[in-house]
N, C-alpha and C. Protein backbone atom coordinates (compact mmCIF):
# COMPACT_ATOMS: atom_id res chain seq x y z
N UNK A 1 72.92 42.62 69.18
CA UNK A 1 71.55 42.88 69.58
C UNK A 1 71.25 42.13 70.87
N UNK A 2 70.63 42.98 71.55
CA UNK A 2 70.34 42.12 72.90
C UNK A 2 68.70 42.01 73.10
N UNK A 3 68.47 40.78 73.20
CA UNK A 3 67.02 40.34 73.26
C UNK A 3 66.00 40.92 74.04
N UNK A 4 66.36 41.41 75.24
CA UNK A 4 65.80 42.28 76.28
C UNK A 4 65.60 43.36 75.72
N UNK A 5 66.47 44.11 75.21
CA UNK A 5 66.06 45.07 74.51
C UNK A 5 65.07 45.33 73.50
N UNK A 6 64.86 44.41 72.43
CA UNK A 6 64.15 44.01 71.62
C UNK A 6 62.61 43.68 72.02
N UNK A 7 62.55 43.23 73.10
CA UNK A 7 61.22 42.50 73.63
C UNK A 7 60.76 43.84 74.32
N UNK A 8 62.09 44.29 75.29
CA UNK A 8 61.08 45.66 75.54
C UNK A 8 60.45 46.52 74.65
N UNK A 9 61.59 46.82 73.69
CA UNK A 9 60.73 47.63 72.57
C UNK A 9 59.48 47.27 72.05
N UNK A 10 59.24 45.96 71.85
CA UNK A 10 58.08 45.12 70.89
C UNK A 10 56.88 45.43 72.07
N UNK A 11 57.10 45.49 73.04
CA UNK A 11 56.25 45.18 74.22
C UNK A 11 55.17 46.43 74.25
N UNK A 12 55.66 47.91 73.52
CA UNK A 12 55.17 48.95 73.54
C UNK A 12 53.64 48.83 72.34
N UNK A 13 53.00 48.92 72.62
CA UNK A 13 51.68 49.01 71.03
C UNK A 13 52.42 50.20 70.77
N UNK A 14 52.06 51.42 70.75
CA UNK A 14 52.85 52.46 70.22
C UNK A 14 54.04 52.37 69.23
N UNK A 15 54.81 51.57 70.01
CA UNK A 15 56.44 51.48 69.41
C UNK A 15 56.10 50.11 68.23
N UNK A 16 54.94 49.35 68.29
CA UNK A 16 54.64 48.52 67.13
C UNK A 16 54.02 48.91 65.93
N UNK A 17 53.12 50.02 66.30
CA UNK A 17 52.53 51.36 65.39
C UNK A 17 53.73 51.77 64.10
N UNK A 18 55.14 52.15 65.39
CA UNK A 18 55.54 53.19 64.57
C UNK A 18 56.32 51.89 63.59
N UNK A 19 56.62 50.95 64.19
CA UNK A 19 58.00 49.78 63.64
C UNK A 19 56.58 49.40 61.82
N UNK A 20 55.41 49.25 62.17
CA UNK A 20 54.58 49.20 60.98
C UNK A 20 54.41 50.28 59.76
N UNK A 21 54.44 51.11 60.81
CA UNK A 21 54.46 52.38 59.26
C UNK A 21 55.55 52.44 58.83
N UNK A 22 56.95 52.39 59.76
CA UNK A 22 58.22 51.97 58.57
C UNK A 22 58.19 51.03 57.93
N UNK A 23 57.15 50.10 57.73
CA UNK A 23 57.45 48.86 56.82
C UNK A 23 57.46 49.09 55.23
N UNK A 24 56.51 50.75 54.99
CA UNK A 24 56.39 51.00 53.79
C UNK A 24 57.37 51.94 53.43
N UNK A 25 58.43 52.33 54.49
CA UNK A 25 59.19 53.26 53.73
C UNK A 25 60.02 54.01 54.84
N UNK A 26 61.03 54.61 55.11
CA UNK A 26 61.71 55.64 56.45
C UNK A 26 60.92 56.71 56.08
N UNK A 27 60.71 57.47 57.21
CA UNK A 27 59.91 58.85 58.15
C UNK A 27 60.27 59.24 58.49
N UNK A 28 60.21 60.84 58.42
CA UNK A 28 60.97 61.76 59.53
C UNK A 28 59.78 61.78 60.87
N UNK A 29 60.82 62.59 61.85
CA UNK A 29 60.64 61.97 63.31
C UNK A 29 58.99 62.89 63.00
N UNK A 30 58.92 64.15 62.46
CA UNK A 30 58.09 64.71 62.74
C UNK A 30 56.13 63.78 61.58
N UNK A 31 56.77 62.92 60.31
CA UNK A 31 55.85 62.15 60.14
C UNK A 31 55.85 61.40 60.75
N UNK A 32 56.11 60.46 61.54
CA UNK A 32 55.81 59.30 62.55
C UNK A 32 54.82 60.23 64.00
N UNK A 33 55.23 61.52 64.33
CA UNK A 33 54.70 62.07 65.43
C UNK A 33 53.47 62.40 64.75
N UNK A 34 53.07 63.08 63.42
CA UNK A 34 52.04 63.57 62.86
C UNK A 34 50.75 62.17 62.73
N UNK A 35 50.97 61.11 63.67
CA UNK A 35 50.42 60.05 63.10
C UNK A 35 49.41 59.64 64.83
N UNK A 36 50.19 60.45 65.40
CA UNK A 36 50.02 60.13 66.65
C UNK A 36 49.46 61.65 67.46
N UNK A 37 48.54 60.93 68.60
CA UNK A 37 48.04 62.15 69.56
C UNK A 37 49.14 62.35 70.79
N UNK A 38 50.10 62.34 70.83
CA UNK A 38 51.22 62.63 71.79
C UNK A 38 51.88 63.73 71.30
N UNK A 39 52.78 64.20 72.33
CA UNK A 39 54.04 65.08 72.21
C UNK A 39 54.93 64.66 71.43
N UNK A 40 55.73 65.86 70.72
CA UNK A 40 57.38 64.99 69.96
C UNK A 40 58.23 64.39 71.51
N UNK A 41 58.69 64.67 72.13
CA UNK A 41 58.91 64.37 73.23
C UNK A 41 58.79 62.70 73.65
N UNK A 42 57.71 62.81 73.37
CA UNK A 42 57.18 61.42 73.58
C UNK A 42 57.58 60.69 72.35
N UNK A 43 57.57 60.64 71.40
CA UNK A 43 57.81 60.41 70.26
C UNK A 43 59.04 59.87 70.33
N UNK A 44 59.86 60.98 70.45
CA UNK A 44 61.62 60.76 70.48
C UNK A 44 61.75 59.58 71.44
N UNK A 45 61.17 59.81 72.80
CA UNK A 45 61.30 58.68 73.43
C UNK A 45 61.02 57.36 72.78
N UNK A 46 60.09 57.04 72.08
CA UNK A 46 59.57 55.94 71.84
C UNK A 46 60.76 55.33 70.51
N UNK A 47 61.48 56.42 69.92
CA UNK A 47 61.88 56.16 68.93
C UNK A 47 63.54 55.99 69.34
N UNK A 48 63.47 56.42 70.40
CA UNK A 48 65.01 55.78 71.16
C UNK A 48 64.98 54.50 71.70
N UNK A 49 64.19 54.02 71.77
CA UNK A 49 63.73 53.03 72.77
C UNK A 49 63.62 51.58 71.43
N UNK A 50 63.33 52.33 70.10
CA UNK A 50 63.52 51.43 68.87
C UNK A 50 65.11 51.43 68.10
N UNK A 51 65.51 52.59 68.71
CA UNK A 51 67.15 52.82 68.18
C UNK A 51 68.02 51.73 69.07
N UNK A 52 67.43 52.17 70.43
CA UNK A 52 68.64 50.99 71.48
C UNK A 52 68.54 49.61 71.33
N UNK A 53 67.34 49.21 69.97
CA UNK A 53 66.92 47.69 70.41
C UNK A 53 67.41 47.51 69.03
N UNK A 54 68.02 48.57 68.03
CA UNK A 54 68.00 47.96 67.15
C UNK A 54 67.10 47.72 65.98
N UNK A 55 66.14 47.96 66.46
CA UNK A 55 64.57 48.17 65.12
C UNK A 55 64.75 49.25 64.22
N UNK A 56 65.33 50.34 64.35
CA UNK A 56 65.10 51.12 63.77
C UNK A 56 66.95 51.73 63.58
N UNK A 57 66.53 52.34 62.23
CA UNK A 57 68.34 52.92 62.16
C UNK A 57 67.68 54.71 61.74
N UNK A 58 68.89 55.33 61.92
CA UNK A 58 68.26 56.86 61.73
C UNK A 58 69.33 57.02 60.93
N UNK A 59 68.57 58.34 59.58
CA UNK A 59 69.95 58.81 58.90
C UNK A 59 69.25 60.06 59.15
N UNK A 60 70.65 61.00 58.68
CA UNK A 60 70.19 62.64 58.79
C UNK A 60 70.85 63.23 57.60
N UNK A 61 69.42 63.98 56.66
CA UNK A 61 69.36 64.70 55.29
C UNK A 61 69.21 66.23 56.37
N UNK A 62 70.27 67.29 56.03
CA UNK A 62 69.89 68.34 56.46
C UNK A 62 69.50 68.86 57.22
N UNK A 63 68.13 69.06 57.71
CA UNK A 63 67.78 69.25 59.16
C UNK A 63 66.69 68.43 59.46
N UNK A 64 66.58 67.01 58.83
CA UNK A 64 65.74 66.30 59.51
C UNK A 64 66.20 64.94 59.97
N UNK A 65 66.05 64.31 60.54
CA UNK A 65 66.18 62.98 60.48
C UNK A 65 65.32 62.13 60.05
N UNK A 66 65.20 60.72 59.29
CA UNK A 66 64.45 60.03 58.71
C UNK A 66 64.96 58.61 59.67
N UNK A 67 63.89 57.83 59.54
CA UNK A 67 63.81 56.55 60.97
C UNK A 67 63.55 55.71 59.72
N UNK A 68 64.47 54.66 59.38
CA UNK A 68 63.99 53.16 58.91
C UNK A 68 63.82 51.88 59.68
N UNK A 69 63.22 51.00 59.33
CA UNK A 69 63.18 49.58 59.65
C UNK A 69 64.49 49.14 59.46
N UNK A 70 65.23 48.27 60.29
CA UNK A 70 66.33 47.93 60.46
C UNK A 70 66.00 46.34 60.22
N UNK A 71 65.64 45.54 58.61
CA UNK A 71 65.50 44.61 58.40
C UNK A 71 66.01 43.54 59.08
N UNK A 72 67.49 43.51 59.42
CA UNK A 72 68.25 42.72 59.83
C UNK A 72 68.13 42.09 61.11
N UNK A 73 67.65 42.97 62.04
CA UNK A 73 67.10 42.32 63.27
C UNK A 73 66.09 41.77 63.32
N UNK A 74 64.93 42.40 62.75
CA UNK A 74 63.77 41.85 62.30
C UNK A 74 64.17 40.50 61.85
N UNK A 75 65.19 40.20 61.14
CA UNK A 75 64.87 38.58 60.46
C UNK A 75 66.02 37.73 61.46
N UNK A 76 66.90 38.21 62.55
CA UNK A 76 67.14 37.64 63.79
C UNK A 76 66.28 36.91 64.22
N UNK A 77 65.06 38.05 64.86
CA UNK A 77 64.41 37.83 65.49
C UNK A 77 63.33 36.35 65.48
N UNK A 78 63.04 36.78 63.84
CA UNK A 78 62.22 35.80 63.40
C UNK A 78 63.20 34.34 63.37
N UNK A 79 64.33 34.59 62.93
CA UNK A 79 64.79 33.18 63.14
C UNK A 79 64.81 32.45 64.55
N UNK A 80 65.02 32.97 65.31
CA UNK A 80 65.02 32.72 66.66
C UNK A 80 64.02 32.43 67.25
N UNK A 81 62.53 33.21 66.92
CA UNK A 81 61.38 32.17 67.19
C UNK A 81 60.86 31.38 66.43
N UNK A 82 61.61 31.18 65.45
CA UNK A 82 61.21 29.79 64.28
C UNK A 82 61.91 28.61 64.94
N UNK A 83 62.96 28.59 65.19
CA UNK A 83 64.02 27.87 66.27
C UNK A 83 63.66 27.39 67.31
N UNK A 84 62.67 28.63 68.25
CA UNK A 84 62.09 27.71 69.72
C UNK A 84 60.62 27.27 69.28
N UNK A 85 60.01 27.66 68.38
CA UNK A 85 59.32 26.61 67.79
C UNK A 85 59.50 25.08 67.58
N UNK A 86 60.27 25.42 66.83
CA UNK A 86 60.76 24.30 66.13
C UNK A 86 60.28 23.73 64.82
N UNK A 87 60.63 24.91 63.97
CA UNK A 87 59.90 24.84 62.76
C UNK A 87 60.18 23.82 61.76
N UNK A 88 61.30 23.17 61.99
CA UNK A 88 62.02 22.02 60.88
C UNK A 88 61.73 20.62 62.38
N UNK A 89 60.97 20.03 61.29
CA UNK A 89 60.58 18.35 61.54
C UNK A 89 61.75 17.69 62.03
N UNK A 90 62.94 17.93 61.70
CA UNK A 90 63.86 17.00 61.87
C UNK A 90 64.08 17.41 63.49
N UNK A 91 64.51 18.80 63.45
CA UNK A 91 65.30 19.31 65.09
C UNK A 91 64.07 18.35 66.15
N UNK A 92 62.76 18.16 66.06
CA UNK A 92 61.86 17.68 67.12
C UNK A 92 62.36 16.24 67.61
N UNK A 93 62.72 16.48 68.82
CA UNK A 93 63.04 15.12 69.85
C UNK A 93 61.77 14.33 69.86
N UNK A 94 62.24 12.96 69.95
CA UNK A 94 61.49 12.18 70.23
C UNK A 94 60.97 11.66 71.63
């Protein structure tokens, strides 16, 4: 996973929209678009743009595709700003 990638994706409201409604479950491309006043077009874009970063994984049932949350980066991520935090008492320099 590359961080740039990730931050761009996050950086979108849109693309944080869609990364939230997968939290309850994977969507096909056309429920994630039905949610929104844009084009599929636009859509796909936004949802490539969550595939290249890693947020999202796609499987394909037949003739649709369904978009999940890709947990695993998600809890990268979070470790990594728990880290430049500095969430454990001990890591803090004196």
């Amino acid at each position: 996973m590359a961080f740039a990638d990730t931050f761009k994706a996050l950086s979108d409201p849109v693309r944080r929209e869609i990364l939230m409604m997968l939290r309850h479950g994977s969507l096909s491309a056309g429920e994630i678009a039905g949610q929104f006043d844009m084009t599929g077009a636009t859509i796909s874009y936004h949802l490539s743009i969550l595939k290249k970063a890693e947020l999202v994984r796609e499987t394909k049932v037949k003739n649709y595709v369904y978009y999940g949350l890709n947990t695993s980066v998600v809890e990268e991520i979070m470790l990594w700003l728990s880290e430049l935090k500095g969430g454990n008492e001990d890591d803090k320099e004196v």
